[in-house]
Protein backbone atom coordinates (compact mmCIF):
# COMPACT_ATOMS: atom_id res chain seq x y z
CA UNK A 1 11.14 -14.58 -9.99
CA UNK A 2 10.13 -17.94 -8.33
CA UNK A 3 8.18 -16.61 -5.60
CA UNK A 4 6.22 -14.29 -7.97
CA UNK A 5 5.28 -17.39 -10.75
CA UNK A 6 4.23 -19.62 -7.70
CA UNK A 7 2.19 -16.65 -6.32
CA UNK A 8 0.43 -15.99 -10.02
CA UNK A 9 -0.11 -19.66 -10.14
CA UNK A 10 -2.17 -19.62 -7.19
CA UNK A 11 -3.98 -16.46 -8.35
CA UNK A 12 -5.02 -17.82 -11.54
CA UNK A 13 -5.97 -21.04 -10.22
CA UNK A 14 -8.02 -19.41 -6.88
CA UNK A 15 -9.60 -17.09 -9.73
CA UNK A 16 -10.69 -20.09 -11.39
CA UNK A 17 -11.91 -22.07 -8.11
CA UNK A 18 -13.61 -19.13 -7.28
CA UNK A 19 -15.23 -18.37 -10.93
CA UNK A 20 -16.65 -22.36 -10.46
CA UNK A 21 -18.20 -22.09 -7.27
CA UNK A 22 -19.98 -18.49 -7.72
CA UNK A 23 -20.16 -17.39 -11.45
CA UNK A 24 -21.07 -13.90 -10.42
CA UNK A 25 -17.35 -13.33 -9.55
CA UNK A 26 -16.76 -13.11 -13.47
CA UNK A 27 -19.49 -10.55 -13.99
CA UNK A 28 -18.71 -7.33 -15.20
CA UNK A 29 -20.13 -5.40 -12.27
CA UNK A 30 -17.76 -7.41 -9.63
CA UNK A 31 -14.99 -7.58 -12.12
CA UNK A 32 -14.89 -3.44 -12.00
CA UNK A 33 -14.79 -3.23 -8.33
CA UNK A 34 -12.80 -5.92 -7.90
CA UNK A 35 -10.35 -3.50 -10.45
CA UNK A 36 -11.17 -0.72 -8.44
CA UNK A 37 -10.25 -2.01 -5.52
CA UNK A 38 -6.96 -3.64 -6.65
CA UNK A 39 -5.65 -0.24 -7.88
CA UNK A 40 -6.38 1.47 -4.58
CA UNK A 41 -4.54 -1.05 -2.75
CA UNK A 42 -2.08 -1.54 -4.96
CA UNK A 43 -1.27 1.78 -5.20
CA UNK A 44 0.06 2.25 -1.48
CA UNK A 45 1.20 -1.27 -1.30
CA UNK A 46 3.88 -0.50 -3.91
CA UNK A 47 4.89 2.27 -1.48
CA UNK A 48 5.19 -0.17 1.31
CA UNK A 49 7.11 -2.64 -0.60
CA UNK A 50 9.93 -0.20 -1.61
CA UNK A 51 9.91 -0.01 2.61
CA UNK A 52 10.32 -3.71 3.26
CA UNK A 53 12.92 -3.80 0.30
CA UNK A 54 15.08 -1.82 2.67
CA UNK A 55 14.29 -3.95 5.32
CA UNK A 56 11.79 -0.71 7.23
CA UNK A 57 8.06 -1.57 7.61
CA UNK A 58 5.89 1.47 7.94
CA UNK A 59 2.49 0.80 10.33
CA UNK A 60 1.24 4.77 9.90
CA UNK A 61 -0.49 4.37 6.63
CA UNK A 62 -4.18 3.50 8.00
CA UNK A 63 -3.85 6.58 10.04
CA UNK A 64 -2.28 8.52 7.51
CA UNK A 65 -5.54 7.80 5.31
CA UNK A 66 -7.85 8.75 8.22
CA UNK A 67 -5.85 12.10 8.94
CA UNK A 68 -5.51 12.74 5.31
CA UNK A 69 -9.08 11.80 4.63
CA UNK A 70 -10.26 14.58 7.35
CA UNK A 71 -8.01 17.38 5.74
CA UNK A 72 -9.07 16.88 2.41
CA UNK A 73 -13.01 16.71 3.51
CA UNK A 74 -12.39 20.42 5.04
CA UNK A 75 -10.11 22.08 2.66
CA UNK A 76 -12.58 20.81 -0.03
CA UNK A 77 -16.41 21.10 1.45
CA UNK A 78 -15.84 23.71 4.84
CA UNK A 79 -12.88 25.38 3.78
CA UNK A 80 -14.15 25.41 0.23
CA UNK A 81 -10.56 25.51 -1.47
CA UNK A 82 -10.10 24.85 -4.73
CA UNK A 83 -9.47 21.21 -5.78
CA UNK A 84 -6.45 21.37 -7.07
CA UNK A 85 -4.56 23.46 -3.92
CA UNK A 86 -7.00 21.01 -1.57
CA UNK A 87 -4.77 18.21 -3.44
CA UNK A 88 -1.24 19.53 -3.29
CA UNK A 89 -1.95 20.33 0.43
CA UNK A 90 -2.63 17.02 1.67
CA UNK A 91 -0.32 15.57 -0.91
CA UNK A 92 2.40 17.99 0.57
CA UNK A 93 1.58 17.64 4.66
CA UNK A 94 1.54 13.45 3.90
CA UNK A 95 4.73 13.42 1.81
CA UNK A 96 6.03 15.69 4.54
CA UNK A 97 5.01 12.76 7.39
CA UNK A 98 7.61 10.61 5.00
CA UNK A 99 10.01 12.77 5.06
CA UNK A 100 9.44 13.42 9.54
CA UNK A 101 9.81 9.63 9.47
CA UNK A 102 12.96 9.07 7.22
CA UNK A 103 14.48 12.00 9.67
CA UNK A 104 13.73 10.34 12.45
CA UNK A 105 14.86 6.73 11.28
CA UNK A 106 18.13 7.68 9.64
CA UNK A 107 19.52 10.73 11.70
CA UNK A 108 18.10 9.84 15.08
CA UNK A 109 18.47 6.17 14.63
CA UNK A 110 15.31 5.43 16.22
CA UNK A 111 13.60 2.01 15.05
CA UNK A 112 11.33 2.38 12.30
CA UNK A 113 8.86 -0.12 13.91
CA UNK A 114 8.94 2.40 17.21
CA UNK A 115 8.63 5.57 14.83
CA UNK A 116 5.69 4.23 12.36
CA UNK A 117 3.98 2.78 15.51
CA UNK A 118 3.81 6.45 17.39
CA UNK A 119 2.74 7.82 13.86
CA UNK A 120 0.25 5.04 13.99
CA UNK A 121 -1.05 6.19 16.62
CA UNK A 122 -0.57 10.02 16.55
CA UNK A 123 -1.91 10.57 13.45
CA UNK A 124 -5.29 8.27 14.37
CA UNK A 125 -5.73 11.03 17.52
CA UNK A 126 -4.87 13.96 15.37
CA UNK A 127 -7.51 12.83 12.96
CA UNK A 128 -10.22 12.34 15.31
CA UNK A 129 -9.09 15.72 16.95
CA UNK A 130 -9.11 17.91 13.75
CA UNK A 131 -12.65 16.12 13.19
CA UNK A 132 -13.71 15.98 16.41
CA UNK A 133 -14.59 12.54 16.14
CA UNK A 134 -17.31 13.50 13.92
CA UNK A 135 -17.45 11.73 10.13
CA UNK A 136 -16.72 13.69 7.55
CA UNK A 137 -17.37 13.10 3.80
CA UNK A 138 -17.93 15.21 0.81
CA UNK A 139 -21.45 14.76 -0.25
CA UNK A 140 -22.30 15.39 -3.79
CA UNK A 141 -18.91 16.57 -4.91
CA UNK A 142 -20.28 19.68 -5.81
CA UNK A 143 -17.42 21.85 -7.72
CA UNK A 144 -15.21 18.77 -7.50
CA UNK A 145 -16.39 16.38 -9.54
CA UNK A 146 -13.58 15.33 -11.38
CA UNK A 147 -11.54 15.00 -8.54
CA UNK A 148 -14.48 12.32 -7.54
CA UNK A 149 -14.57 10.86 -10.65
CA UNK A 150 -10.89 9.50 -10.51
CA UNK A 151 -11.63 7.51 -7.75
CA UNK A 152 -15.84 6.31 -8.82
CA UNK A 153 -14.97 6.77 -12.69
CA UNK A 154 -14.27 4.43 -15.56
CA UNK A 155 -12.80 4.99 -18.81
CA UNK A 156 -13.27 2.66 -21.58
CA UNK A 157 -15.11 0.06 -19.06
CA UNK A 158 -11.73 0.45 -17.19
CA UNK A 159 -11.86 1.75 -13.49
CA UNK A 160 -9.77 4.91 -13.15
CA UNK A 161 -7.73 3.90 -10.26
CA UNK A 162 -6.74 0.88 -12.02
CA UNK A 163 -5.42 2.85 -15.04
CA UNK A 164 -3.69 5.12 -12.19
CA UNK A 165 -2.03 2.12 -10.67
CA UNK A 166 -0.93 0.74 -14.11
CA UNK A 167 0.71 4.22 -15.02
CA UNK A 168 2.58 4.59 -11.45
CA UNK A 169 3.62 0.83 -11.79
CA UNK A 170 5.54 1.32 -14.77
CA UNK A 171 7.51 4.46 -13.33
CA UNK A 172 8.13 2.59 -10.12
CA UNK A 173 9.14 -0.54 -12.24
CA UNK A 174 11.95 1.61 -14.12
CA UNK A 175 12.92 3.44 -10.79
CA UNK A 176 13.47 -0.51 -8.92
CA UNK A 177 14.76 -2.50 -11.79
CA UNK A 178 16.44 0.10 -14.15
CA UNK A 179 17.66 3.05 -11.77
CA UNK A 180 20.62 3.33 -9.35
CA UNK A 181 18.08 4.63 -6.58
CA UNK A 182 16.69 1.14 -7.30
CA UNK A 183 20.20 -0.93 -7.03
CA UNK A 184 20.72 0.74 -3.74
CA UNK A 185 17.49 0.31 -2.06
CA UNK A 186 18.44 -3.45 -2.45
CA UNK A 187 22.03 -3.13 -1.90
CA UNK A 188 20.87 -1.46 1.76
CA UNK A 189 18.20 -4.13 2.02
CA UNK A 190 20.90 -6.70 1.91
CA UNK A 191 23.61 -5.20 4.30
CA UNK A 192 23.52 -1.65 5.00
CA UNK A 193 26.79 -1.36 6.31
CA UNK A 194 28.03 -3.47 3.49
CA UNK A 195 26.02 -0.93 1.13
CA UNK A 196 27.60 2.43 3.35
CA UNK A 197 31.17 1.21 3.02
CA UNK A 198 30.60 0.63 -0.91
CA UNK A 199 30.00 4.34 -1.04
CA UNK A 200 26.54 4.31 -0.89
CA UNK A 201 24.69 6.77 1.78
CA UNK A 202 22.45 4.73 2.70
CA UNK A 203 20.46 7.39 5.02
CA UNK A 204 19.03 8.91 1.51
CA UNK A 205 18.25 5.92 0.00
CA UNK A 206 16.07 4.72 3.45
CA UNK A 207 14.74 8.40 3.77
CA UNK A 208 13.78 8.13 -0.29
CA UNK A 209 11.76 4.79 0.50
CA UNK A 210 9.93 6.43 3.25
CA UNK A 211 9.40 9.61 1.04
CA UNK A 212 7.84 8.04 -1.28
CA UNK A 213 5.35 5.81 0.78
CA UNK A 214 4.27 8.65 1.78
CA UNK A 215 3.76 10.21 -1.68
CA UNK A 216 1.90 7.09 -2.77
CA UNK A 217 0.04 7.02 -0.23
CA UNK A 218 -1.63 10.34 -0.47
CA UNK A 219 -2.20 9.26 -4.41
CA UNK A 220 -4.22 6.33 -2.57
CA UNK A 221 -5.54 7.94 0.52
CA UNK A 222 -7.54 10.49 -1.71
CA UNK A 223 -8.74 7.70 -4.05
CA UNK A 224 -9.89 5.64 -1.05
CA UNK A 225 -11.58 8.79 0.17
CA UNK A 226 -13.49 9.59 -2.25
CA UNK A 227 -14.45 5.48 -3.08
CA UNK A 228 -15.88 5.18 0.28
CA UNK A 229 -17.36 9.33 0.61
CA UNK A 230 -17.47 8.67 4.36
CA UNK A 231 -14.35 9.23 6.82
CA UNK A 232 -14.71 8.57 10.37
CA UNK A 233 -11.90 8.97 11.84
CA UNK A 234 -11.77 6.45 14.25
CA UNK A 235 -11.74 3.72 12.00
CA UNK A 236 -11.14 4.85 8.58
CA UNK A 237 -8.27 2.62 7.26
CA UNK A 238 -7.84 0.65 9.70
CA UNK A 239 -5.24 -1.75 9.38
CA UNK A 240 -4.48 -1.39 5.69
CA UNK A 241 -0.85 -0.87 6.48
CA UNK A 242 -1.25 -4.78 7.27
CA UNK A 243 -2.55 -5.17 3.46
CA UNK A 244 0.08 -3.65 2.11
CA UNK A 245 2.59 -5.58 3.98
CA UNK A 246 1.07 -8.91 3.14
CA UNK A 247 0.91 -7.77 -0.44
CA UNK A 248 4.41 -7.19 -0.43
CA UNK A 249 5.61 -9.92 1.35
CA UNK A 250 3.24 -12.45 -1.06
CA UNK A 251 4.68 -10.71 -3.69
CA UNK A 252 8.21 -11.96 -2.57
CA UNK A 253 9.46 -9.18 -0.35
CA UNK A 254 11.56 -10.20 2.16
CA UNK A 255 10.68 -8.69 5.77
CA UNK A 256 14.53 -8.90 6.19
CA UNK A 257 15.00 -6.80 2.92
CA UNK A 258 16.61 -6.77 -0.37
CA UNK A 259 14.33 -8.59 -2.24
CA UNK A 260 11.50 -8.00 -4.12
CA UNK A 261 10.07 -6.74 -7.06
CA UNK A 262 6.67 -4.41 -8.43
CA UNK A 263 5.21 -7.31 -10.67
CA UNK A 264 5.35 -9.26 -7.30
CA UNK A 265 3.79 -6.61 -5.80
CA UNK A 266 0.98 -6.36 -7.83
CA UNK A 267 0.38 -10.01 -8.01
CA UNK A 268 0.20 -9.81 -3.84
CA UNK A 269 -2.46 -7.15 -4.24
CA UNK A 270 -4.59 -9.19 -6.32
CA UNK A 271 -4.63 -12.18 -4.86
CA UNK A 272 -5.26 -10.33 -1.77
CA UNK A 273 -8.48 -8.87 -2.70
CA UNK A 274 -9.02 -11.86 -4.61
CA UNK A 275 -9.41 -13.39 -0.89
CA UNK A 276 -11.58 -10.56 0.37
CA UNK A 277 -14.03 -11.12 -2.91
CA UNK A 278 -13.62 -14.78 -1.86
CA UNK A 279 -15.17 -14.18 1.14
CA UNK A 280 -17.96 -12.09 0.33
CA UNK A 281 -19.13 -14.09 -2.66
CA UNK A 282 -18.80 -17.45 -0.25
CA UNK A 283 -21.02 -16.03 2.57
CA UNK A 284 -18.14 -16.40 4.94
CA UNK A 285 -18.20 -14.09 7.72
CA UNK A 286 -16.56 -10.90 7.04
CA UNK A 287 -14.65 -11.28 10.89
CA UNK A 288 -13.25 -13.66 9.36
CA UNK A 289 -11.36 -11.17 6.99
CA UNK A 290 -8.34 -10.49 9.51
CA UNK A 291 -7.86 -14.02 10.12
CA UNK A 292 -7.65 -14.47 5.94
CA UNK A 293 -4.39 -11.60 6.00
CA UNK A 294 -3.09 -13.12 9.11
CA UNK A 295 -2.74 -16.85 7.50
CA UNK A 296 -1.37 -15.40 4.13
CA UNK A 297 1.44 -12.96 6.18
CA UNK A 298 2.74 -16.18 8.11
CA UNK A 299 2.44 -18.58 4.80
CA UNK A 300 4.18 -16.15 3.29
CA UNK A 301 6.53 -15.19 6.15
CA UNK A 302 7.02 -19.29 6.46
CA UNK A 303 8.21 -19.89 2.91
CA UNK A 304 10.44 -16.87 3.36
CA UNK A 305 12.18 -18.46 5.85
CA UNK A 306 12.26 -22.01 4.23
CA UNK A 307 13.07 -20.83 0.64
CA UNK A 308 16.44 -18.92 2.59
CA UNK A 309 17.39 -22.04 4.52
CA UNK A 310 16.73 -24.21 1.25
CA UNK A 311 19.75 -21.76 -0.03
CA UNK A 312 21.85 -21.61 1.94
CA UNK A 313 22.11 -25.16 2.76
CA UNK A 314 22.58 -25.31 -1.20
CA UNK A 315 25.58 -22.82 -0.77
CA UNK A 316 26.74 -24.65 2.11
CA UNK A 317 27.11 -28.04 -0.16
């Protein structure tokens, strides 16, 4: 619970830095998209956390939004499907990935860095395939409007994929803190074998984390879809895997697993875009954008490290 109070702490006080130095970050207009934003991310990033709990990293998730992105552009506007079977579809081939990757990480023992890197990259050619290379989008939403309207909408003043991310945070809160599922995705985190030999089989509980990364992120890769109306395939989430992964490690996962926790989570998404608002309200370049998430990974990664050595040289005394 440390790492998460020191990580709000700097939130609130980069909020306020920020608030000083351009008051238009506290207007309602940047305040909503700044919501917005934070429940698409967080969204996914909660998916990649549960992932790093177990000490896994998935690096597919950028592509998975590009390929999902294209299928749900041509079931919706060539294809003209209905919204609701255009949904489950892509829902069901991208939980389906999750499950092809928990297969392939727990039964073939392949590395999940080696497996989520060749989905990284298969999925990116598929995409641009199925599209061929062309950019896809869905126009005016004719027919599908509501569908559109969970990603673009607000209710009460509230953006909807804020209120989304609020209502899966609290089921994936109960499933980490208050289920067993949750005690053994730590308990593998920490030692697998250790976890295996208590009786736990701990090829479900890494498939289950990679299951539902996947799930989550179709929940976000049709938000983001629809937010930005334009998928090109070539670049369309690009690199978000990496925001999800520095959201859950400045949350206070561990990259070696076993730690971590949703509120931490949340808090790493935040202060995340926090730093992206940061730069666009400050004029800074947006190149600069990569370098931002790089710095914040290794901080974080650093005080990782340092907080682990602090304790075990307090064990050790």
């Amino acid at each position: 619970m440390r790492k998460e109070l020191g990580t709000f702490v700097l939130l609130v006080v980069l909020c306020i830095v920020l608030a000083i130095m351009n008051p238009s970050f506290v207007s309602g207009v940047n305040l909503q998209n700044l919501a917005r934003l934070i429940g698409i991310y967080g969204i996914f990033s909660i998916g990649l956390g549960l992932v790093v709990i177990t000490g896994g990293i998935d690096l597919s998730v950028g592509s998975v939004f590009a390929l999902l992105g294209v299928l749900l552009s041509i079931f919706l506007v060539e294809w003209q499907l209905p919204a609701a079977v255009a949904v489950l579809l892509v829902i069901g081939i991208t939980t389906s990935l999750g499950v092809f990757n928990g297969f392939l990480i727990t039964k073939v023992k392949i590395q999940p860095f080696i497996v989520t890197l060749c989905g990284l990259l298969f999925y990116r050619g598929l995409a641009r395939f199925v599209a061929s290379d062309e950019t896809k989008g869905f126009g005016a939403a004719s027919g599908f409007e509501t569908l559109q309207s969970m990603a673009t909408g607000s209710v009460a003043g509230i953006p909807t994929p804020f209120i989304i991310l609020v209502a899966i945070s609290i089921v994936a809160w109960v499933v980490l803190h208050r289920s067993i599922f949750g005690r053994y995705l730590f308990a593998v985190g920490r030692n697998e074998t250790a976890a295996r030999y208590s009786g736990i089989n701990s090829d479900i509980v890494v498939a289950g984390a990679y299951v539902l990364c996947a799930l989550l992120t179709s929940i976000a890769g049709i938000l983001l879809a629809f937010y930005t109306n334009s998928i090109s395939p070539s670049s369309h989430g690009n690199f978000y895997e990496l925001y999800g992964i520095a959201a859950a490690v400045l949350g206070g996962c561990s990259l070696r697993g076993g730690e971590g926790s949703i509120i931490g989570i949340l808090i790493g998404t935040a202060l995340l875009q926090v730093l992206q608002n940061l730069v666009n309200l400050l004029g800074i370049p947006s190149s600069l954008n990569f370098a931002v998430m790089g710095a914040v990974i290794l901080i974080g990664v650093v005080a990782d490290q340092l907080l682990r050595q602090r304790q075990a040289a307090r064990i050790a005394t």
